[in-house]
PDB file of N, CA and C in Angstrom:
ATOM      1  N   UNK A   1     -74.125   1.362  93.499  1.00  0.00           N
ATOM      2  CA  UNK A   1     -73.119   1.797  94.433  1.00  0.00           C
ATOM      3  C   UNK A   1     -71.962   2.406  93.637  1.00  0.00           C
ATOM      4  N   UNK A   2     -71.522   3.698  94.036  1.00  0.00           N
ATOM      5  CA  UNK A   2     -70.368   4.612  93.201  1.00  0.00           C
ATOM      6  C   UNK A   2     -68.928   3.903  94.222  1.00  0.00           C
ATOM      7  N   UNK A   3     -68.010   4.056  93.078  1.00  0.00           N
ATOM      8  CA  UNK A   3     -66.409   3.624  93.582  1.00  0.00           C
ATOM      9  C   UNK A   3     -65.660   4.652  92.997  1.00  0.00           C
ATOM     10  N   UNK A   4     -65.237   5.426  94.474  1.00  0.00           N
ATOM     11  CA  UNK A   4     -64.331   6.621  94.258  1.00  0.00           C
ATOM     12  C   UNK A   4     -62.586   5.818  94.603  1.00  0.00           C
ATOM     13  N   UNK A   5     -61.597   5.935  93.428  1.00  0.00           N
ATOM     14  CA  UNK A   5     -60.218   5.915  93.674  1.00  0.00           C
ATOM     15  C   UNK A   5     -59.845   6.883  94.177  1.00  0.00           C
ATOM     16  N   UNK A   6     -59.117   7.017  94.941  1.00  0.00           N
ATOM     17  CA  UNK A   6     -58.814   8.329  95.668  1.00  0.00           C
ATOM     18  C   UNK A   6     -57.248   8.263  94.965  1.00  0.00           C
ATOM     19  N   UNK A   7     -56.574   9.589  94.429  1.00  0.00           N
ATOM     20  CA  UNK A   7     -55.445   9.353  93.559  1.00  0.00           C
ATOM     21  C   UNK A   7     -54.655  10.275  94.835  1.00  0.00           C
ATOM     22  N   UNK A   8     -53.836  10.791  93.901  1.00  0.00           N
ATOM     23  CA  UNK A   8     -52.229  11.368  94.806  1.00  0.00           C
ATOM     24  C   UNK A   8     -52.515  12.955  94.428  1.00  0.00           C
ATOM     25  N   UNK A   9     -53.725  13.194  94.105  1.00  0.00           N
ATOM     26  CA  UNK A   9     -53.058  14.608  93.327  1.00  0.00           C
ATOM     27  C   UNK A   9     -54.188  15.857  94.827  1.00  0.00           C
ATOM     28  N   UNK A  10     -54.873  14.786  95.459  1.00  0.00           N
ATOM     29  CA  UNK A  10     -55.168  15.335  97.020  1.00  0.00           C
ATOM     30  C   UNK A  10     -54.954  14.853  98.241  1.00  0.00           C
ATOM     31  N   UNK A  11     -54.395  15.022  98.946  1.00  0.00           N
ATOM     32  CA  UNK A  11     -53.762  13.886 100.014  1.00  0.00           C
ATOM     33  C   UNK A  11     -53.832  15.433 101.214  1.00  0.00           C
ATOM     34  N   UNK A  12     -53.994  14.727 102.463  1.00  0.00           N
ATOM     35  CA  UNK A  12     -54.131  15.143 103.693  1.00  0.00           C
ATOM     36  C   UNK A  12     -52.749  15.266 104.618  1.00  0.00           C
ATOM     37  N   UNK A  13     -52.469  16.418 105.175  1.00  0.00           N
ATOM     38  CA  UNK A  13     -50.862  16.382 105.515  1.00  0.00           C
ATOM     39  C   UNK A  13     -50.775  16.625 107.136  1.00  0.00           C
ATOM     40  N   UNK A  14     -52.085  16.041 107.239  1.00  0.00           N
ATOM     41  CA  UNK A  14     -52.431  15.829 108.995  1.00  0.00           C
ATOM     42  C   UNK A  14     -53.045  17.400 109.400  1.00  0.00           C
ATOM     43  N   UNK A  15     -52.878  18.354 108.738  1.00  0.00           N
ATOM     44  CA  UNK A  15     -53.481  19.947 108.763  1.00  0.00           C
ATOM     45  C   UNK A  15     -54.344  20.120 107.887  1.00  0.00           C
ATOM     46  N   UNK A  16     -54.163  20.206 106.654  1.00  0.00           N
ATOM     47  CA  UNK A  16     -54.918  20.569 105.491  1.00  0.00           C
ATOM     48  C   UNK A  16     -54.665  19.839 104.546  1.00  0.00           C
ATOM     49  N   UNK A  17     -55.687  19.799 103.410  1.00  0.00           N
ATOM     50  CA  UNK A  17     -55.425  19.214 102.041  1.00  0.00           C
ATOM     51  C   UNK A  17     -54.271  19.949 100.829  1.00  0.00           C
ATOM     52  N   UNK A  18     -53.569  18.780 100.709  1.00  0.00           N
ATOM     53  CA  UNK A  18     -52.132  19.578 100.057  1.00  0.00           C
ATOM     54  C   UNK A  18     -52.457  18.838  98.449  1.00  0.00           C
ATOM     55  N   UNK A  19     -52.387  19.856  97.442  1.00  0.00           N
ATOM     56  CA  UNK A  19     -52.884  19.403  96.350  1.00  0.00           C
ATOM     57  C   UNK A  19     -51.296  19.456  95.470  1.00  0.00           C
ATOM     58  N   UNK A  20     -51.218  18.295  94.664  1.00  0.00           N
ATOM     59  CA  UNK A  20     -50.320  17.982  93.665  1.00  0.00           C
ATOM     60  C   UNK A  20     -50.380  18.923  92.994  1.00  0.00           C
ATOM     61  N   UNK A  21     -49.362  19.831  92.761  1.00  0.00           N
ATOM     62  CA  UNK A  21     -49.118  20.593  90.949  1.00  0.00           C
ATOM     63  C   UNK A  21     -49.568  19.557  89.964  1.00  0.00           C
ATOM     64  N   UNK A  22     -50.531  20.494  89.088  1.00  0.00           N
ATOM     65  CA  UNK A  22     -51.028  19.863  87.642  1.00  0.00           C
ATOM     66  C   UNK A  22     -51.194  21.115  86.538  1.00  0.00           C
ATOM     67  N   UNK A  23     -50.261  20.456  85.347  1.00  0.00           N
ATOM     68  CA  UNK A  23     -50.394  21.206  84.806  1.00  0.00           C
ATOM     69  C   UNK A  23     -51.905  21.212  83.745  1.00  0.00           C
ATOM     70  N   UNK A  24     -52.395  22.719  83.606  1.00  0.00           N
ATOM     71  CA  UNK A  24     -53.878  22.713  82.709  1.00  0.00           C
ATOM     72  C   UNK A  24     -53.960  23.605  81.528  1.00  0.00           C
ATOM     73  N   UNK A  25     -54.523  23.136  81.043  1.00  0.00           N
ATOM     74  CA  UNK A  25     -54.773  23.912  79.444  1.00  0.00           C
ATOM     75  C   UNK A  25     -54.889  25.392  79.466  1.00  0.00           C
ATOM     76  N   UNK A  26     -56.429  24.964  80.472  1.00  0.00           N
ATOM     77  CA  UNK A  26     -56.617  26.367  80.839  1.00  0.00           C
ATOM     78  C   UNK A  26     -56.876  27.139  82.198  1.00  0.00           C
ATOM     79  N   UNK A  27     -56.826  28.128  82.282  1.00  0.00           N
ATOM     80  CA  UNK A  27     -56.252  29.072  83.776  1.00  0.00           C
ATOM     81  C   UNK A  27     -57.334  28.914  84.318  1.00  0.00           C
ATOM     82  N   UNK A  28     -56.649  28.523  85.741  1.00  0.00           N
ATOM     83  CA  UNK A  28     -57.767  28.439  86.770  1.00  0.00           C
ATOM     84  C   UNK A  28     -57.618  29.179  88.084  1.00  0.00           C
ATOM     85  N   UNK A  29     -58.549  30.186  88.419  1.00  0.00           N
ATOM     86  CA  UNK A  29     -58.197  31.293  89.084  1.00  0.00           C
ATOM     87  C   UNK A  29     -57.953  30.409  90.852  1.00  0.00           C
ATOM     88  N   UNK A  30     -58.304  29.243  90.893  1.00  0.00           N
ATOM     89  CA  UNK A  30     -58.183  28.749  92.460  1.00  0.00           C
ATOM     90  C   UNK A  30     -58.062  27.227  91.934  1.00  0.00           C
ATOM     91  N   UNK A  31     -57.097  26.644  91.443  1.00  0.00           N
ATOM     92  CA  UNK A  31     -57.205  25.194  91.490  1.00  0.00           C
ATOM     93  C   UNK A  31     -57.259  24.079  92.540  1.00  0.00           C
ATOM     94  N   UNK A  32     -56.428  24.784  93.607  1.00  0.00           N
ATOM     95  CA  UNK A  32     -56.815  23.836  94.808  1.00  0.00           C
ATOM     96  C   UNK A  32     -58.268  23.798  95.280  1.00  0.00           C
ATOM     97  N   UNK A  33     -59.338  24.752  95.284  1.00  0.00           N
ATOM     98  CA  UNK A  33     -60.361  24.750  95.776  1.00  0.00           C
ATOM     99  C   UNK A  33     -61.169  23.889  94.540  1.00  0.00           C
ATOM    100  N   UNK A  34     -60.744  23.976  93.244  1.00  0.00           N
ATOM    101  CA  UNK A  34     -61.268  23.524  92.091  1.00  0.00           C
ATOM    102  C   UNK A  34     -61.300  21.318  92.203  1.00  0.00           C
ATOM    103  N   UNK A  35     -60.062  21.187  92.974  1.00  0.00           N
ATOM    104  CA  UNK A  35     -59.894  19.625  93.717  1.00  0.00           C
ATOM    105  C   UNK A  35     -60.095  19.321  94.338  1.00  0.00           C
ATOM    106  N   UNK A  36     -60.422  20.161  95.238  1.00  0.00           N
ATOM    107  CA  UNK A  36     -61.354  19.769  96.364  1.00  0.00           C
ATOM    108  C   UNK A  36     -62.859  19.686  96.644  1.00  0.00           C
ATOM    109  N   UNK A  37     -63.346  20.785  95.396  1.00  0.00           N
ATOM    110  CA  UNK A  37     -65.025  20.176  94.902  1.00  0.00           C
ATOM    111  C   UNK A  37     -64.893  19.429  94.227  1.00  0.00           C
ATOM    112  N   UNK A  38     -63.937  18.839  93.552  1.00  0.00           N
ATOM    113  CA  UNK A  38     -64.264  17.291  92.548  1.00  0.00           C
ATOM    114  C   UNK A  38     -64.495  16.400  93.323  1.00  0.00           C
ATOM    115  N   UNK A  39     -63.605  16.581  94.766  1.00  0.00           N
ATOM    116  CA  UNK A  39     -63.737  15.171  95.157  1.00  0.00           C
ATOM    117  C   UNK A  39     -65.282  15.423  96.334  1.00  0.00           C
ATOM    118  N   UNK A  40     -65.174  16.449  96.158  1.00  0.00           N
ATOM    119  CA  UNK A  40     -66.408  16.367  97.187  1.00  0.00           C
ATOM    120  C   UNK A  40     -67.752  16.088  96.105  1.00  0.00           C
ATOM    121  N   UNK A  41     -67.633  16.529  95.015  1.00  0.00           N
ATOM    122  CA  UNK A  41     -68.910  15.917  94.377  1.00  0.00           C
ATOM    123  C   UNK A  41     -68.856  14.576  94.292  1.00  0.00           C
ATOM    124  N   UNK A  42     -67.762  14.112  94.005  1.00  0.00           N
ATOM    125  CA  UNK A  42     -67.894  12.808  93.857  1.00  0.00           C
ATOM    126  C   UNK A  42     -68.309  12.171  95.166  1.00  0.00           C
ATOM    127  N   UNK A  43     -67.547  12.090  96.488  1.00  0.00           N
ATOM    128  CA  UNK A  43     -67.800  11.348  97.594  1.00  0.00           C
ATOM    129  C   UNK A  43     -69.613  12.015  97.871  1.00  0.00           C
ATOM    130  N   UNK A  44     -70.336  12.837  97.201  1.00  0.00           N
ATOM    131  CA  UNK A  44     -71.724  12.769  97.434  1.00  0.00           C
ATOM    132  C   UNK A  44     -72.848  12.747  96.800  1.00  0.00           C
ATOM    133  N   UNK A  45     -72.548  12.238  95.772  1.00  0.00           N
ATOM    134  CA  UNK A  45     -73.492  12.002  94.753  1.00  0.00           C
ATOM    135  C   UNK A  45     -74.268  10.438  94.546  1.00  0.00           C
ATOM    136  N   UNK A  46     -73.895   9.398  95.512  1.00  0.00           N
ATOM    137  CA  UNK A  46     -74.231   8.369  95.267  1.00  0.00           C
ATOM    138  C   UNK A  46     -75.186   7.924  96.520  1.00  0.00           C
ATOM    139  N   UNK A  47     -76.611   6.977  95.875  1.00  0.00           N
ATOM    140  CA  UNK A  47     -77.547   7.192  96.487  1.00  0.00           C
ATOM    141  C   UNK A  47     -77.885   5.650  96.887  1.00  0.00           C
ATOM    142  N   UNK A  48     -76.506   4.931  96.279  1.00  0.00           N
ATOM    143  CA  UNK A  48     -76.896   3.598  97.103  1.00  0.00           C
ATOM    144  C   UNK A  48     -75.683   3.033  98.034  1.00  0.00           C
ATOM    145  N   UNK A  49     -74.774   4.154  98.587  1.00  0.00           N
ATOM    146  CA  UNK A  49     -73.435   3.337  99.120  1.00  0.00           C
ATOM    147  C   UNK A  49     -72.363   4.388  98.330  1.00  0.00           C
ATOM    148  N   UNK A  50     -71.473   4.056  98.770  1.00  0.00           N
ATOM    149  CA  UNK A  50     -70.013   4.778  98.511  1.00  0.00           C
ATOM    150  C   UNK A  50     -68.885   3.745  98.752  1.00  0.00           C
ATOM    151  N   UNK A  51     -67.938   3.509  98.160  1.00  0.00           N
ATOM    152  CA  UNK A  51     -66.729   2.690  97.872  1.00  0.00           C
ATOM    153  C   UNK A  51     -65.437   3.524  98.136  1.00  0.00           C
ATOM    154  N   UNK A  52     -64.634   3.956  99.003  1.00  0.00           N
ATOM    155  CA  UNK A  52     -63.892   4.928  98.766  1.00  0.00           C
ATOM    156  C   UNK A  52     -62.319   3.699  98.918  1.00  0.00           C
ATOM    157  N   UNK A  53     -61.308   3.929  97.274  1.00  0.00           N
ATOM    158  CA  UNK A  53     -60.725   3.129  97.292  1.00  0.00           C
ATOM    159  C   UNK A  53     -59.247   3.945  97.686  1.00  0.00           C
ATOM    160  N   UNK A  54     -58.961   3.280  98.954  1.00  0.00           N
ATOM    161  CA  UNK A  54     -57.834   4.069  99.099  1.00  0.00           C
ATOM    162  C   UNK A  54     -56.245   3.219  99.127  1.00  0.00           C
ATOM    163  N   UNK A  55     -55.237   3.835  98.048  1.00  0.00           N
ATOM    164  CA  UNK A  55     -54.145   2.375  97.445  1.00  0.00           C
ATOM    165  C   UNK A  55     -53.187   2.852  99.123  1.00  0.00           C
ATOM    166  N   UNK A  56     -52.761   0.972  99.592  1.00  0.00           N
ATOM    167  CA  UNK A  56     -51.823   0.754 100.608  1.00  0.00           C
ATOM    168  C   UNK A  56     -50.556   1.234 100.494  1.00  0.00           C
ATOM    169  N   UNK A  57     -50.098   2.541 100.222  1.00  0.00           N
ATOM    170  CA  UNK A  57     -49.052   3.244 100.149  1.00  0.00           C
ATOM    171  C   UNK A  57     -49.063   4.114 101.518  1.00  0.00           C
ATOM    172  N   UNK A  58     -47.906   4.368 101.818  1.00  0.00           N
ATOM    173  CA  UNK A  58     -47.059   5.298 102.968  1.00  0.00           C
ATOM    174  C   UNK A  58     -48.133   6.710 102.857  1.00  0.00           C
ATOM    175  N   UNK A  59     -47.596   7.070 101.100  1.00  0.00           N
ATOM    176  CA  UNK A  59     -47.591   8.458 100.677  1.00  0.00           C
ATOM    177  C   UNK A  59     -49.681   8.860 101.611  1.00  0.00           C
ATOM    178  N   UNK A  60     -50.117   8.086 101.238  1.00  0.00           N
ATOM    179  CA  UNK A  60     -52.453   8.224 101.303  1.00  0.00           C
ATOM    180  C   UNK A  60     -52.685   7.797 103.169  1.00  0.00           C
ATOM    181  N   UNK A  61     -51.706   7.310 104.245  1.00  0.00           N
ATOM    182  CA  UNK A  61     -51.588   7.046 105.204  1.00  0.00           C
ATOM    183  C   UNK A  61     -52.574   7.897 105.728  1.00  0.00           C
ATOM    184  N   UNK A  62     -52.370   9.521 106.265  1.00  0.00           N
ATOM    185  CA  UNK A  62     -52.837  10.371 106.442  1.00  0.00           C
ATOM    186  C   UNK A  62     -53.915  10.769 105.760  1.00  0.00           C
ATOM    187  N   UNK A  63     -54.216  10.238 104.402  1.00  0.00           N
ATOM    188  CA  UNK A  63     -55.412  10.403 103.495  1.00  0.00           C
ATOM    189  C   UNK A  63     -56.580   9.809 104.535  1.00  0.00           C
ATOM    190  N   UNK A  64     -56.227   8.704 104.421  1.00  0.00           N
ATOM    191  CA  UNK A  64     -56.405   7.070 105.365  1.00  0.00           C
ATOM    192  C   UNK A  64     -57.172   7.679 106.400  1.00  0.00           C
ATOM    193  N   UNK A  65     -56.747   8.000 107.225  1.00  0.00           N
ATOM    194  CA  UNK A  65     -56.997   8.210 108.412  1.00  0.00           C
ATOM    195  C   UNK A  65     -57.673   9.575 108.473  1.00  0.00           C
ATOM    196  N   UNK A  66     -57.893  10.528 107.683  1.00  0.00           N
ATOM    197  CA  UNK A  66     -58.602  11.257 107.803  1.00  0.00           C
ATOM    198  C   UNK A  66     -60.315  11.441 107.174  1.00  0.00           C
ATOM    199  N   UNK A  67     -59.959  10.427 106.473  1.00  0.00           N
ATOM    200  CA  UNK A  67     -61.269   9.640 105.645  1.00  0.00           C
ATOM    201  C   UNK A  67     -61.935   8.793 106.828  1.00  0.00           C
ATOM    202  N   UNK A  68     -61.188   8.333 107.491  1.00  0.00           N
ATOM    203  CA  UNK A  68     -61.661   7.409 108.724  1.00  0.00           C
ATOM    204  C   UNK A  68     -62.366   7.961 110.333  1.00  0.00           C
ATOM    205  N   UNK A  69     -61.624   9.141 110.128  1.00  0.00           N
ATOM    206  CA  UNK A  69     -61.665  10.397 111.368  1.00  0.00           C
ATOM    207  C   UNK A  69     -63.180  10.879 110.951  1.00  0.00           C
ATOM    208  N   UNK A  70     -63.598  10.694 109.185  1.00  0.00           N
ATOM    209  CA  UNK A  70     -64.841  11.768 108.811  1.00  0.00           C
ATOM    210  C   UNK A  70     -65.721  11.055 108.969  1.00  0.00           C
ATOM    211  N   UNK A  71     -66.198   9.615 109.109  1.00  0.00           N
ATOM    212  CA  UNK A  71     -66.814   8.612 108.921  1.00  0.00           C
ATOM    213  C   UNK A  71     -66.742   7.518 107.923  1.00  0.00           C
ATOM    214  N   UNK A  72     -66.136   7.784 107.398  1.00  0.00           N
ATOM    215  CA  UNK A  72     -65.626   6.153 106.520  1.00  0.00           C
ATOM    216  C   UNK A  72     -65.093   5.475 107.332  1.00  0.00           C
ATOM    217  N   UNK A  73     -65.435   3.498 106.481  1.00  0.00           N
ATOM    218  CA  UNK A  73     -65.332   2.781 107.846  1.00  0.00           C
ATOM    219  C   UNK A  73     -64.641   1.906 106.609  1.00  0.00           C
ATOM    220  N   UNK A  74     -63.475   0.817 107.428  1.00  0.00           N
ATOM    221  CA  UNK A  74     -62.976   0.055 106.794  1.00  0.00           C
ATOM    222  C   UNK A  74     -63.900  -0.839 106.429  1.00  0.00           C
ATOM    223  N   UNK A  75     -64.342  -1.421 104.951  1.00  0.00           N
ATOM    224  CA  UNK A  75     -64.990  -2.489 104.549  1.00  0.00           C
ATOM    225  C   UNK A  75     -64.562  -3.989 104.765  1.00  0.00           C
ATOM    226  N   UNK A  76     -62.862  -4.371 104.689  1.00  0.00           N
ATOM    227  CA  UNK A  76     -62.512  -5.533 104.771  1.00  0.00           C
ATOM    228  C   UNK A  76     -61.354  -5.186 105.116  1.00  0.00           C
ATOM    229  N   UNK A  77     -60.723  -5.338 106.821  1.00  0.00           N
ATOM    230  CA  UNK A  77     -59.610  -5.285 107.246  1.00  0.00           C
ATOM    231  C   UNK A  77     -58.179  -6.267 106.319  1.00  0.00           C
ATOM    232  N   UNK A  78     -58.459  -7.771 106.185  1.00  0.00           N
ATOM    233  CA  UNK A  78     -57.757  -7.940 105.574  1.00  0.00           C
ATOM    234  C   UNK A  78     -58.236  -8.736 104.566  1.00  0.00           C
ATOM    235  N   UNK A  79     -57.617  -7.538 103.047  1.00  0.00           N
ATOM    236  CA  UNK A  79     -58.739  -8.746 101.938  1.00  0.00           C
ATOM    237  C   UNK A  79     -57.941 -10.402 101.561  1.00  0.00           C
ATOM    238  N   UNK A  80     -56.660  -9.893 101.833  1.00  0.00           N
ATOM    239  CA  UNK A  80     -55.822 -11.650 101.517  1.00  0.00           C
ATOM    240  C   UNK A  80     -56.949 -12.718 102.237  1.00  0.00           C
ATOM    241  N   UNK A  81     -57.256 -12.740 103.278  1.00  0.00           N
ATOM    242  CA  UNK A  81     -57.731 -13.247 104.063  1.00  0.00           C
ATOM    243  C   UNK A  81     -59.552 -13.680 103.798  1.00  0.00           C
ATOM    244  N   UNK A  82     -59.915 -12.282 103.526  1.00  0.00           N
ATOM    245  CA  UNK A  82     -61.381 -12.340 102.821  1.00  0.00           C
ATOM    246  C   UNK A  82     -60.960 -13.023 101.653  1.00  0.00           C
ATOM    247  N   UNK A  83     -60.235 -12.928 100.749  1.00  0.00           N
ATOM    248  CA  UNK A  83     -60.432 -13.635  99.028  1.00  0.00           C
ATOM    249  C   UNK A  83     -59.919 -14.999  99.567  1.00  0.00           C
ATOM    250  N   UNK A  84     -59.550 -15.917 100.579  1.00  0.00           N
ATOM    251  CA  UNK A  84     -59.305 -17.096 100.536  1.00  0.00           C
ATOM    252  C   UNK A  84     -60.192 -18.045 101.344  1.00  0.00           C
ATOM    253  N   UNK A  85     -61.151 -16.980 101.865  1.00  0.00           N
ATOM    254  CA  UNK A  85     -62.251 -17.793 102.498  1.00  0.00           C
ATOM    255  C   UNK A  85     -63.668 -17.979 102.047  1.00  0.00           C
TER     256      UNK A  85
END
């Protein structure tokens, strides 16, 4: 089973995917489209399950929920709760 972190540098702004400035070595004629196949290879390359880890911040809210809108499903509503039982 693959475990994708989902970071800050693609986040969902309720319209489109809004990509973080990064700076790169070397020139890239479309970098936003260049972050948005990373993450799409990644969320499909795994052939036993998918983990998509998304951190409880404000900023990934809209990440959240649009990951949820595509078919990702919450694994453990609340883990405090799962790790004490």
């Amino acid at each position: 089973m693959a475990l994708v972190a989902w970071g800050n540098d693609l986040l969902w702004d309720g319209k489109a995917w809004e990509m973080r400035k990064m700076r790169s070595r070397f020139p890239q004629s479309d970098p936003h489209q260049l972050r948005v196949n990373s993450y799409r290879v990644l969320l499909t390359r795994s052939r036993d399950g998918l983990l998509i880890y998304v951190p409880d911040e404000e900023i990934f809210k809209q990440t959240e929920h649009a990951l949820l809108a595509a078919g990702a499903r919450i694994l453990v509503e609340n883990l405090d709760y799962a790790l004490s039982s």
